[in-house]
N, C-alpha and C. Protein backbone atom coordinates (compact mmCIF):
# COMPACT_ATOMS: atom_id res chain seq x y z
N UNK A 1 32.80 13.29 -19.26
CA UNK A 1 32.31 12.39 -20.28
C UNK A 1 32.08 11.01 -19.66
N UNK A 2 30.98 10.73 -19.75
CA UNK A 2 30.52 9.22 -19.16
C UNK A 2 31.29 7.72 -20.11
N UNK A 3 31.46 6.58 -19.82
CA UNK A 3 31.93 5.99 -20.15
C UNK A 3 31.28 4.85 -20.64
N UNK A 4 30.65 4.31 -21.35
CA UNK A 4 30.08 3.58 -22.18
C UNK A 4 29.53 1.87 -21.36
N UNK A 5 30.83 1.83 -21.03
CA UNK A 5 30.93 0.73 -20.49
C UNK A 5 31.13 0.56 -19.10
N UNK A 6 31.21 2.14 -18.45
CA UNK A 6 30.51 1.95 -17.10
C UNK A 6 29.64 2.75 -16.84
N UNK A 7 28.17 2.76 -16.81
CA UNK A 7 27.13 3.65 -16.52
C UNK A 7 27.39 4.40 -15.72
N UNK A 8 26.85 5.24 -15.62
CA UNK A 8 26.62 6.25 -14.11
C UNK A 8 26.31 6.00 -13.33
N UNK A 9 27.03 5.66 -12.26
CA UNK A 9 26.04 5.13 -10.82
C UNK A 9 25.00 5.72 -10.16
N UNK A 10 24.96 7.15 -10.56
CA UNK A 10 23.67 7.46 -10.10
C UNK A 10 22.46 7.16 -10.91
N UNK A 11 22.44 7.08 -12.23
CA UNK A 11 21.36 6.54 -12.86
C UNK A 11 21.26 5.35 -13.03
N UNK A 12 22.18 4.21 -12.09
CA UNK A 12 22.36 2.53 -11.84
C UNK A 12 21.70 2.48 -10.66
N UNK A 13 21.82 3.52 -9.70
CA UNK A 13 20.96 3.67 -7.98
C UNK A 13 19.36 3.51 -8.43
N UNK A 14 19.38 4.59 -9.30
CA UNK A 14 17.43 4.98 -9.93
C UNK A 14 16.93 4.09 -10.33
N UNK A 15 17.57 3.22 -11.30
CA UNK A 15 17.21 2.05 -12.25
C UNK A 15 17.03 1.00 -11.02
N UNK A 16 18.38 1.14 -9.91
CA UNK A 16 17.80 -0.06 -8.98
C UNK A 16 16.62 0.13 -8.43
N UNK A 17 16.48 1.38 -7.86
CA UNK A 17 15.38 1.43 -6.91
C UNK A 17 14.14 1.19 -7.63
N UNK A 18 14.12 1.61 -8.87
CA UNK A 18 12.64 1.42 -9.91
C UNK A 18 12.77 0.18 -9.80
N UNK A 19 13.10 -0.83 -10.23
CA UNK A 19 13.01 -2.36 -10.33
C UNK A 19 13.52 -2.94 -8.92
N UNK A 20 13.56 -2.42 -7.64
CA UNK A 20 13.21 -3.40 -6.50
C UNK A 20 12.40 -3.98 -6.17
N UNK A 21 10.51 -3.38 -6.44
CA UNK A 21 9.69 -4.56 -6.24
C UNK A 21 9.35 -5.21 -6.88
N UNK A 22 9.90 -5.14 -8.09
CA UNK A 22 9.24 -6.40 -9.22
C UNK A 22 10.37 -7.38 -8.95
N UNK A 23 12.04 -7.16 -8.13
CA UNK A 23 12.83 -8.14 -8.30
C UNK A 23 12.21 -9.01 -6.95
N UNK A 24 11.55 -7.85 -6.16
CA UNK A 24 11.42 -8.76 -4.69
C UNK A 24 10.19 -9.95 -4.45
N UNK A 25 9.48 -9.53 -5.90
CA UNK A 25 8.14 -9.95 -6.25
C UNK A 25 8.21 -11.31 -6.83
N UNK A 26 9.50 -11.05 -7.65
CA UNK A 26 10.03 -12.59 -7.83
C UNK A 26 10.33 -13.67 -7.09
N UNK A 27 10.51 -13.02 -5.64
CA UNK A 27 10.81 -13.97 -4.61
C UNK A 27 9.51 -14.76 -3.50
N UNK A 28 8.16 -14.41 -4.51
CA UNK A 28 6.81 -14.77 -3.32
C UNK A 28 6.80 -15.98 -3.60
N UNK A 29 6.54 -16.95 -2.72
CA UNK A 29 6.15 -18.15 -2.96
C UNK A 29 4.18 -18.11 -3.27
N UNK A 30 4.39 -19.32 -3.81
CA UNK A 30 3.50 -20.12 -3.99
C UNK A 30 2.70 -19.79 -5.50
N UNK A 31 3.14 -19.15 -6.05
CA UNK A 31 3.38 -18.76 -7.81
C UNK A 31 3.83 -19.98 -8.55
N UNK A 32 3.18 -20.47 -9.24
CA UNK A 32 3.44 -21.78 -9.94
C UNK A 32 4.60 -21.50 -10.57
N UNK A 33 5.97 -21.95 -11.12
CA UNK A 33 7.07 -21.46 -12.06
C UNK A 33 6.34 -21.48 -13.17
N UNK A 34 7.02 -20.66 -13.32
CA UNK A 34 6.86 -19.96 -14.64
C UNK A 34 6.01 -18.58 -14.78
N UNK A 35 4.59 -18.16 -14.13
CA UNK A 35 3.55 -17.93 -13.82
C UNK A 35 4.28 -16.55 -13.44
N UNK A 36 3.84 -15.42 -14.22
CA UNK A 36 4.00 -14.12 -13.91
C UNK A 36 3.86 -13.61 -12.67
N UNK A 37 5.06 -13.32 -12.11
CA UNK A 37 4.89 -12.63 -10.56
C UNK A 37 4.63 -11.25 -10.51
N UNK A 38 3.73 -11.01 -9.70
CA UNK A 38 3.16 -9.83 -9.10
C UNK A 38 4.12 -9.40 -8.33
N UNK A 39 3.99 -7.57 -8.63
CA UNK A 39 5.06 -6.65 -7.14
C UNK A 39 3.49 -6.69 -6.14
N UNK A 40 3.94 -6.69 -5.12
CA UNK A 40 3.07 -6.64 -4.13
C UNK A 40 1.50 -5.05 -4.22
N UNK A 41 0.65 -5.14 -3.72
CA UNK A 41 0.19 -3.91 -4.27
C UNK A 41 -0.22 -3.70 -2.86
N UNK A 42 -0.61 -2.09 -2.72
CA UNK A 42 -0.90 -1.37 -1.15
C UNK A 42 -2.96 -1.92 -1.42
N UNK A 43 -3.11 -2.53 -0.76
CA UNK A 43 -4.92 -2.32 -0.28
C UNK A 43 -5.44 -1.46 0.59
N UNK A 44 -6.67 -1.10 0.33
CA UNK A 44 -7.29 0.32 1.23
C UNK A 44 -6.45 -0.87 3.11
N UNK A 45 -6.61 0.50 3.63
CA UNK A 45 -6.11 0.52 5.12
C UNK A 45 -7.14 -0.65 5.86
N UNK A 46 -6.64 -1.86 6.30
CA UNK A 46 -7.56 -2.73 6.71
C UNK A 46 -8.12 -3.58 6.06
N UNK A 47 -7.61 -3.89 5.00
CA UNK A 47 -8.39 -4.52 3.75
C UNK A 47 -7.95 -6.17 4.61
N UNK A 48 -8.97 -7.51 4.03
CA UNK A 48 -8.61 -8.33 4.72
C UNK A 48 -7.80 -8.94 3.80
N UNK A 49 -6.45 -10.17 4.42
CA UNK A 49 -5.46 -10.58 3.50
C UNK A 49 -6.00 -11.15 2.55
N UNK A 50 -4.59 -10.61 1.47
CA UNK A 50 -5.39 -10.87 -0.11
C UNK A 50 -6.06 -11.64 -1.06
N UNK A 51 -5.78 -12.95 -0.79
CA UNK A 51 -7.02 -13.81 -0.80
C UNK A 51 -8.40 -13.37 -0.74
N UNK A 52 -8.48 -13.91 0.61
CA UNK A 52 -9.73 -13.17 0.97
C UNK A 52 -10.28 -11.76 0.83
N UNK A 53 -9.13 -10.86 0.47
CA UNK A 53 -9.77 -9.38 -0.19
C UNK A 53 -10.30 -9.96 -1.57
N UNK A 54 -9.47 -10.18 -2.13
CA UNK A 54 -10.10 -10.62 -3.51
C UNK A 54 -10.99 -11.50 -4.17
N UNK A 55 -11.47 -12.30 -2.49
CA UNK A 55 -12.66 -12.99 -3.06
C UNK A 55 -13.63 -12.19 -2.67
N UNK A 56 -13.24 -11.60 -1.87
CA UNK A 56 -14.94 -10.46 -1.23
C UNK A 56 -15.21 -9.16 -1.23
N UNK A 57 -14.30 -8.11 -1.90
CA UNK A 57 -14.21 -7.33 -2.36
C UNK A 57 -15.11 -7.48 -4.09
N UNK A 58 -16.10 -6.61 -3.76
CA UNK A 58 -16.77 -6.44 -5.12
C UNK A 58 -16.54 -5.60 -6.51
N UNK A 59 -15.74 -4.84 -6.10
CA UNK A 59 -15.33 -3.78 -7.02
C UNK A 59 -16.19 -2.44 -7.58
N UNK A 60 -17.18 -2.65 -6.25
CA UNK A 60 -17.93 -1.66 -6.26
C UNK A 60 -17.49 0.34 -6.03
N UNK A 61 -16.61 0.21 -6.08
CA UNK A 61 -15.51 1.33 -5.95
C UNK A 61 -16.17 2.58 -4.87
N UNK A 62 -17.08 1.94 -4.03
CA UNK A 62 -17.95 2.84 -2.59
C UNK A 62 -16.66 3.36 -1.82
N UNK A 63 -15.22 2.70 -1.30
CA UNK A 63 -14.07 2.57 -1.04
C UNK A 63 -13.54 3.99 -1.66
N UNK A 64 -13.50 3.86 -2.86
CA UNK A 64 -12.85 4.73 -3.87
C UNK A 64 -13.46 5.95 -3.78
N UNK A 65 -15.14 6.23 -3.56
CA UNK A 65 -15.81 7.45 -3.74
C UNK A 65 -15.74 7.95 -2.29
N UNK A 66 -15.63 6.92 -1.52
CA UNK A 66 -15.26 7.84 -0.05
C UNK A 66 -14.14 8.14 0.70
N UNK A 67 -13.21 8.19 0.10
CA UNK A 67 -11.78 8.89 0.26
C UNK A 67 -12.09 9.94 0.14
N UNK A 68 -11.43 10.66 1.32
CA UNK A 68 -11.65 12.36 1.53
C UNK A 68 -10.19 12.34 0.18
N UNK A 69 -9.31 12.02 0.52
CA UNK A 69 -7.93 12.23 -0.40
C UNK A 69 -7.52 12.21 -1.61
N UNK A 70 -8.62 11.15 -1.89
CA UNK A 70 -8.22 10.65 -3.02
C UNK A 70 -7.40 9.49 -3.32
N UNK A 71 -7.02 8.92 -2.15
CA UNK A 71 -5.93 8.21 -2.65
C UNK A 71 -6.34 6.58 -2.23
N UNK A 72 -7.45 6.32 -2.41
CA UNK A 72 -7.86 4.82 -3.02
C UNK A 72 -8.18 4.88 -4.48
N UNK A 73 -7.89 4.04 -5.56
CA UNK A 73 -7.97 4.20 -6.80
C UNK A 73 -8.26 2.91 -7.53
N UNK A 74 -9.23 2.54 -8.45
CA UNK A 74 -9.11 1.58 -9.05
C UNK A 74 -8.19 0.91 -9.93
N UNK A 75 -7.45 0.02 -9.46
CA UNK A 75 -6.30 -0.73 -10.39
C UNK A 75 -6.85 -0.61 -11.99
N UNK A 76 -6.08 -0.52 -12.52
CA UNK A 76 -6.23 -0.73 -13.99
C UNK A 76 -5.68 -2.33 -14.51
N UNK A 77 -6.13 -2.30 -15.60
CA UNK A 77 -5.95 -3.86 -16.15
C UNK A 77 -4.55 -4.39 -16.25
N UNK A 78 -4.16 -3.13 -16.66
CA UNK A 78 -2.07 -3.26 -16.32
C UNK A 78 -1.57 -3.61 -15.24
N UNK A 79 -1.97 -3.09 -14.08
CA UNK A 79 -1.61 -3.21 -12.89
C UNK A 79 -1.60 -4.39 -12.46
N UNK A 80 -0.21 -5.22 -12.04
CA UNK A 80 -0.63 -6.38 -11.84
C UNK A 80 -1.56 -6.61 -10.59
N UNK A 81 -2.65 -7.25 -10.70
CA UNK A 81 -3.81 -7.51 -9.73
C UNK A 81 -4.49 -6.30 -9.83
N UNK A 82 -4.46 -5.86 -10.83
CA UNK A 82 -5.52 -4.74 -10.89
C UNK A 82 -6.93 -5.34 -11.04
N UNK A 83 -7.27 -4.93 -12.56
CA UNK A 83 -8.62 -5.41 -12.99
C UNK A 83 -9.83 -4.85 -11.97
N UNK A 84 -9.69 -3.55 -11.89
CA UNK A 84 -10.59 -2.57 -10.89
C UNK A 84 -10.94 -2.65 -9.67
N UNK A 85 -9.65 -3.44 -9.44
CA UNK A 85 -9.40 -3.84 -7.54
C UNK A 85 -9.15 -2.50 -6.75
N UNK A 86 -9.93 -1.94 -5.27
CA UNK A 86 -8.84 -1.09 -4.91
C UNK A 86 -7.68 -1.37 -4.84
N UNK A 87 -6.75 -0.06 -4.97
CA UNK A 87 -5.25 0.11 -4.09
C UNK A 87 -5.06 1.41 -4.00
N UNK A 88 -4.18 1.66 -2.99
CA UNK A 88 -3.54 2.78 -2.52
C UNK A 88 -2.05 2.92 -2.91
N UNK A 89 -2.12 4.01 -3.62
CA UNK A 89 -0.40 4.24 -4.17
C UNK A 89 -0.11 5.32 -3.16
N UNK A 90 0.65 4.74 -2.01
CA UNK A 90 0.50 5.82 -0.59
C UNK A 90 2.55 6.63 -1.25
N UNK A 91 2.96 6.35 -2.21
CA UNK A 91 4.08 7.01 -2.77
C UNK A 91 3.43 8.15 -3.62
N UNK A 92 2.22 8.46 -3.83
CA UNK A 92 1.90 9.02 -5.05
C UNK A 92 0.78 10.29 -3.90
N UNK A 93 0.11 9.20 -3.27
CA UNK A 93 -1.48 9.97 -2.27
C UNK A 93 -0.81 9.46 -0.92
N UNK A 94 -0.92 9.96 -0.02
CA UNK A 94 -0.57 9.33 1.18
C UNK A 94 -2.34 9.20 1.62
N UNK A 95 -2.53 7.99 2.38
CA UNK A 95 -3.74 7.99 3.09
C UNK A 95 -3.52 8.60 5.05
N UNK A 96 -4.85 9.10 5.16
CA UNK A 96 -5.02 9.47 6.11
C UNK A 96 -5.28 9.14 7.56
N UNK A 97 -5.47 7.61 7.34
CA UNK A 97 -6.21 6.42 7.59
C UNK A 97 -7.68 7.13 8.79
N UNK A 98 -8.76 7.68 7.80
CA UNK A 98 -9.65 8.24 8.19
C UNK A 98 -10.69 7.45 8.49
N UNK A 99 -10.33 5.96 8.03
CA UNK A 99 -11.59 5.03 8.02
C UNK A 99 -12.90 5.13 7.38
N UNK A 100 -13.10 6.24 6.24
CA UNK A 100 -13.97 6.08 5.85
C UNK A 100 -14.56 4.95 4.63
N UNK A 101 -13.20 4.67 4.50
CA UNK A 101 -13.29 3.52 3.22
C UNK A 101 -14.29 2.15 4.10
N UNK A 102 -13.35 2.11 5.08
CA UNK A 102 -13.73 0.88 6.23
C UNK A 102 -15.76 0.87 5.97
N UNK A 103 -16.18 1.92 6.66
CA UNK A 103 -17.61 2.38 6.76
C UNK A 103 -18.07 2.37 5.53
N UNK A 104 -17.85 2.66 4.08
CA UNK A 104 -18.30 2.55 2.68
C UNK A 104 -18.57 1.09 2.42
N UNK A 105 -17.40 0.56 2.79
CA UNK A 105 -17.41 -0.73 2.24
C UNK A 105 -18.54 -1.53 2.68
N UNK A 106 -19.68 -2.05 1.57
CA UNK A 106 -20.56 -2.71 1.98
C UNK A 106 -20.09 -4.49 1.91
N UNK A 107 -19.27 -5.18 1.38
CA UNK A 107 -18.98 -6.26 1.48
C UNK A 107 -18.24 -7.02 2.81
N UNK A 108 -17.24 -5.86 3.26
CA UNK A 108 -16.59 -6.29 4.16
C UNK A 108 -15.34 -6.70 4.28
N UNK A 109 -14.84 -6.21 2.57
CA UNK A 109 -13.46 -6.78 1.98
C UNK A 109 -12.24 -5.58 2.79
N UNK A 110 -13.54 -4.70 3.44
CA UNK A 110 -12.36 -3.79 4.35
C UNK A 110 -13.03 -3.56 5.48
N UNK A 111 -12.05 -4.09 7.00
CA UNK A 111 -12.52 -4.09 7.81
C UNK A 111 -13.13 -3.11 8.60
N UNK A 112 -14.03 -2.70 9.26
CA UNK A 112 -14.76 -1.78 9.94
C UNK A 112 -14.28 -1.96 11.26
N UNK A 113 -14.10 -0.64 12.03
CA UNK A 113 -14.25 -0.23 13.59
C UNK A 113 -12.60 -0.61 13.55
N UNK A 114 -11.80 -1.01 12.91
CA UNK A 114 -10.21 -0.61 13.66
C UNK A 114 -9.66 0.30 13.42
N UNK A 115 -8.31 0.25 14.24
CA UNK A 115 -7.58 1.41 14.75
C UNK A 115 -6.95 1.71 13.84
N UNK A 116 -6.57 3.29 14.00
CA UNK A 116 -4.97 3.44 12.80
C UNK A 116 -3.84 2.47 12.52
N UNK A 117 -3.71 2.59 14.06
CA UNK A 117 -1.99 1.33 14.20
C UNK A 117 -2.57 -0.26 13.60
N UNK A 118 -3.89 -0.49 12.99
CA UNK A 118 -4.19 -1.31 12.63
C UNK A 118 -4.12 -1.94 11.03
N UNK A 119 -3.99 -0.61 10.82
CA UNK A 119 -3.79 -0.41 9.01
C UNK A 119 -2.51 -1.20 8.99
N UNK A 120 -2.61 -1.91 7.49
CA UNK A 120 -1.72 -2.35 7.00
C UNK A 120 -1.19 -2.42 5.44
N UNK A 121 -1.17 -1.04 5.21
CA UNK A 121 -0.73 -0.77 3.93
C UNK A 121 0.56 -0.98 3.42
N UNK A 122 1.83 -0.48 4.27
CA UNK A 122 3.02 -1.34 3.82
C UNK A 122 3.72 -0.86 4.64
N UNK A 123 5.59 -0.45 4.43
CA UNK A 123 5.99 0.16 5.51
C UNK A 123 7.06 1.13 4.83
N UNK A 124 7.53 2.15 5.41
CA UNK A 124 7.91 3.18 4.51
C UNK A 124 9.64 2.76 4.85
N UNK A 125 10.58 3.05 3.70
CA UNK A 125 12.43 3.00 3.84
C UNK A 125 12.45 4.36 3.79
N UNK A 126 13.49 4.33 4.07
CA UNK A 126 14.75 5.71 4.32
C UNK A 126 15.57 5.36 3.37
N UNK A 127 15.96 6.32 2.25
CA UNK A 127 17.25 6.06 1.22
C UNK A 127 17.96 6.99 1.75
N UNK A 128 18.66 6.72 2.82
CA UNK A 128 19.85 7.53 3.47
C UNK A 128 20.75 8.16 2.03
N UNK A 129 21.01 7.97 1.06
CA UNK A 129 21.65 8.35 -0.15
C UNK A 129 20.91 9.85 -0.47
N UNK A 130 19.92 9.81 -0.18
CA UNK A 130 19.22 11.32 -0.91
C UNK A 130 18.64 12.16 0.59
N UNK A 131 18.62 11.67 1.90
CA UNK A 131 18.25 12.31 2.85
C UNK A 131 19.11 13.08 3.10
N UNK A 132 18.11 14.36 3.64
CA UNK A 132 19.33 15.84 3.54
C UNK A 132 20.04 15.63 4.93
N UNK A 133 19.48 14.85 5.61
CA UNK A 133 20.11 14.73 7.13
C UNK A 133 21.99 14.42 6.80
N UNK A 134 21.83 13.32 5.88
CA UNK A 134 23.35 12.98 5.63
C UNK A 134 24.22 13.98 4.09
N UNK A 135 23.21 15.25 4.46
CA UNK A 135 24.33 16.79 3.75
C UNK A 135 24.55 17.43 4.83
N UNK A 136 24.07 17.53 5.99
CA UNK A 136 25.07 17.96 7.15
C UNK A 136 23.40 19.50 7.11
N UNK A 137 22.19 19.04 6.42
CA UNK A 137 21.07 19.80 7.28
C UNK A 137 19.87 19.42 8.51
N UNK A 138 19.15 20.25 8.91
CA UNK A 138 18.54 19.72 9.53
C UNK A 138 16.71 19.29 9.23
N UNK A 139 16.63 18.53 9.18
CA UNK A 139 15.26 18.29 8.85
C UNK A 139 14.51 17.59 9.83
N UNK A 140 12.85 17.48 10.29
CA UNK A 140 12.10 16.78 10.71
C UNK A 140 10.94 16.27 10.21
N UNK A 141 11.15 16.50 8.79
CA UNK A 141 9.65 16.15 7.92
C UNK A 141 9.11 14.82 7.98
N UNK A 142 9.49 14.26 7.78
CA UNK A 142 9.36 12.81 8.04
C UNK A 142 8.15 12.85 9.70
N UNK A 143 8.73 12.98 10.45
CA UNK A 143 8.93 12.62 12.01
C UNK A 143 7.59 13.65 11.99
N UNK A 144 7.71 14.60 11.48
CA UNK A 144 6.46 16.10 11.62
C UNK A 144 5.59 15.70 11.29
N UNK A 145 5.27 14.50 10.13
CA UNK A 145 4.24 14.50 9.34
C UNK A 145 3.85 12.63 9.80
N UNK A 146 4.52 12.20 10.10
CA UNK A 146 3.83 10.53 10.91
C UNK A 146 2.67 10.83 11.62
N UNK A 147 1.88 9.70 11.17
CA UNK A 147 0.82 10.20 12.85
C UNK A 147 1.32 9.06 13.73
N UNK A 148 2.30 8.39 13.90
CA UNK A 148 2.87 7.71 15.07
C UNK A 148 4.49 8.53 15.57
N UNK A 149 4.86 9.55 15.30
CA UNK A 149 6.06 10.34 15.82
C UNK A 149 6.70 9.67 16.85
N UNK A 150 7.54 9.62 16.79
CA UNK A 150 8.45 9.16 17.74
C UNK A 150 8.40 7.34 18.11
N UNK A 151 7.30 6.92 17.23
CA UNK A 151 7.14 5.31 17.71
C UNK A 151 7.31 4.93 16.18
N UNK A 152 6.98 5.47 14.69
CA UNK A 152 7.04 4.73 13.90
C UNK A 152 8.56 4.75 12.87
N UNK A 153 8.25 6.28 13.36
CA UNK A 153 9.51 6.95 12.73
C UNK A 153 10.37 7.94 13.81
N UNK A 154 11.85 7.34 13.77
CA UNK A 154 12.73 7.71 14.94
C UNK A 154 13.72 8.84 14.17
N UNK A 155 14.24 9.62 14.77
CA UNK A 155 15.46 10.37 14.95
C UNK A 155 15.94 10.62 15.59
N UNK A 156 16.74 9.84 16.07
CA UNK A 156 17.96 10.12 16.90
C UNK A 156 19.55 11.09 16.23
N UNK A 157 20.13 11.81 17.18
CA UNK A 157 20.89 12.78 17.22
C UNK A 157 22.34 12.44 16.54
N UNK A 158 22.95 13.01 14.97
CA UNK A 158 23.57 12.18 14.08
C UNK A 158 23.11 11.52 13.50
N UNK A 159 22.20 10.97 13.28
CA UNK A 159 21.91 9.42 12.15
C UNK A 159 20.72 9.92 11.40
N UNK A 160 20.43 8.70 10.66
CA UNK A 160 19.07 9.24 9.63
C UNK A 160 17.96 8.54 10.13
N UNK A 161 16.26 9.04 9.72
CA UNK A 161 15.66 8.35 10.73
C UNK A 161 15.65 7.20 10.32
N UNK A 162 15.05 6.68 11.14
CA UNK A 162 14.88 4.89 11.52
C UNK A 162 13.44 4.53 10.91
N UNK A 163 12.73 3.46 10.07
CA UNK A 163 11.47 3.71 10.33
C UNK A 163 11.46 2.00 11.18
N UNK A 164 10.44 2.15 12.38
CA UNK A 164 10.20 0.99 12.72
C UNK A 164 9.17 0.02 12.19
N UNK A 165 9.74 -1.25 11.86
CA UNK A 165 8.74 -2.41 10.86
C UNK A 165 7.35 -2.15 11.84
N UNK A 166 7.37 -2.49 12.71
CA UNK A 166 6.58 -3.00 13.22
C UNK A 166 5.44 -2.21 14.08
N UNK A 167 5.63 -0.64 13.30
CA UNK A 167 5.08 0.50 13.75
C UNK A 167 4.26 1.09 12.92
N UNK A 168 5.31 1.06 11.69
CA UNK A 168 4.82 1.72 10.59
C UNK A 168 4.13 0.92 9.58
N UNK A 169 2.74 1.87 9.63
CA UNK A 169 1.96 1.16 8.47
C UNK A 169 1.46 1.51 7.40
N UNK A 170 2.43 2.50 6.73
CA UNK A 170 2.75 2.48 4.71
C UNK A 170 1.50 3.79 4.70
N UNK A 171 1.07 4.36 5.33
CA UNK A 171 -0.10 5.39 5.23
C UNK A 171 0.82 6.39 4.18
N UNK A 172 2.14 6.70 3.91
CA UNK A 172 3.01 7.43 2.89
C UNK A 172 2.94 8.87 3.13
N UNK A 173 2.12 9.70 4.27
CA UNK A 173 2.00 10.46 4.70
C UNK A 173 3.65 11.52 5.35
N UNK A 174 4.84 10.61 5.38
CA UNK A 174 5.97 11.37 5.56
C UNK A 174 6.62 10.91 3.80
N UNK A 175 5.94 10.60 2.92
CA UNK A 175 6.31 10.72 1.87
C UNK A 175 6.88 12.02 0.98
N UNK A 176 5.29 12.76 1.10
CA UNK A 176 5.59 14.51 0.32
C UNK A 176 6.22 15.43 0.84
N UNK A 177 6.37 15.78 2.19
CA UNK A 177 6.99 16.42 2.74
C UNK A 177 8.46 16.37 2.88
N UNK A 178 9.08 15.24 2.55
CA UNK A 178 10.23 14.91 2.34
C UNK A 178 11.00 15.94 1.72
N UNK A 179 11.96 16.84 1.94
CA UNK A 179 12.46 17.33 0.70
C UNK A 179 13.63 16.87 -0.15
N UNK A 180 14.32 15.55 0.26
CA UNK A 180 15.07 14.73 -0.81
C UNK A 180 14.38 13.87 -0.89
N UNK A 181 13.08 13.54 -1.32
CA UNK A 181 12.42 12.67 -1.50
C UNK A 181 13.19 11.45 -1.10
N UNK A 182 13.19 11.22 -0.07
CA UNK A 182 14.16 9.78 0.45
C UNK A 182 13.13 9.20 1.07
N UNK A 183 12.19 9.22 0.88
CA UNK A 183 10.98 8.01 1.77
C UNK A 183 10.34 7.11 0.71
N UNK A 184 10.20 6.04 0.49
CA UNK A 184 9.58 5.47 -0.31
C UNK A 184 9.08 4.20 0.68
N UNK A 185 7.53 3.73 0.24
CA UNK A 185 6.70 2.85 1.12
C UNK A 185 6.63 2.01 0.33
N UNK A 186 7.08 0.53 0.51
CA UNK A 186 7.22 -0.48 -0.13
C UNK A 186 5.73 -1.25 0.63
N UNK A 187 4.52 -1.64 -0.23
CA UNK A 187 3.38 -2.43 0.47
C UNK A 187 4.24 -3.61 1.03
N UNK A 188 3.00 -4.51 1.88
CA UNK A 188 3.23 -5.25 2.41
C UNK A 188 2.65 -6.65 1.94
């Protein structure tokens, strides 16, 4: 029997993790006080910083129709910074970073001719709490399914993987394969 007055910590973990980027969102500068803060949102792979995506990005959704995946999508009006902006929900679609968005884009609000390791969609955590590594199985999904293996996302022998900041770029692609869903890609 649960106790009234002390929740369940596992449905206090869920509740945290659902409301981490709107608490972290609270922390962006340059938001006038008061002035509704935005959680950060994922932009197609290469998109230029957001400013400047959002002044030159047309909303012509060419981006959106040339995803082999599916997983560029037009923001909705809810979404904060939506209003039929791309984004990539790489927790939901992982992108491929195939570059075809790059080549669609006739404005230029997404850059053309760079590299994978160039994308900057966000970067993926490890919730060591739900990874099966720390039930005593063995898994490599994560690590199987990166297209940077061994540089973005580590496993070393005992521990859970590692993802490296400065490697990994939020493509969410070791997202589904997960089988304790313990990967979640926080944009950048």
């Amino acid at each position: 029997m649960t106790d009234p007055n002390h929740p369940d910590p596992e449905r206090r973990g869920f509740l945290r993790d659902l409301t981490r980027p709107f608490k972290a969102a609270r922390n962006l500068r340059g938001a006038p006080r008061g002035a509704p803060r935005r959680p950060p949102l994922a932009r197609p792979p290469w998109a230029l910083p957001e400013k400047r995506f959002l002044a030159t990005c047309e909303r012509c959704h060419a981006c959106v129709e040339a995803c082999p995946r599916d997983a560029i999508i037009p923001a909705v009006a809810a979404m904060p910074g939506g209003e039929g902006f791309p984004v990539v929900l790489p927790n939901r679609t992982a992108c491929d970073l195939c570059g075809e968005c790059a080549i669609a884009c006739p404005s230029g609000a997404i850059e053309k001719g760079k590299e994978p390791r160039e994308a900057t969609l966000g970067t993926a955590k490890v919730l060591t709490d739900r990874c099966v590594l720390g039930k005593g199985e063995t898994c490599s999904a994560c690590l199987d399914a990166c297209p940077f293996p061994g540089e973005a996302i580590v496993i070393e022998a005992g521990f859970f993987p590692h993802v490296k900041r400065d490697v990994c770029v939020g493509c969410g692609l070791c997202v589904m394969p997960c089988p304790g869903q313990a990967i979640h890609v926080a944009p950048r």
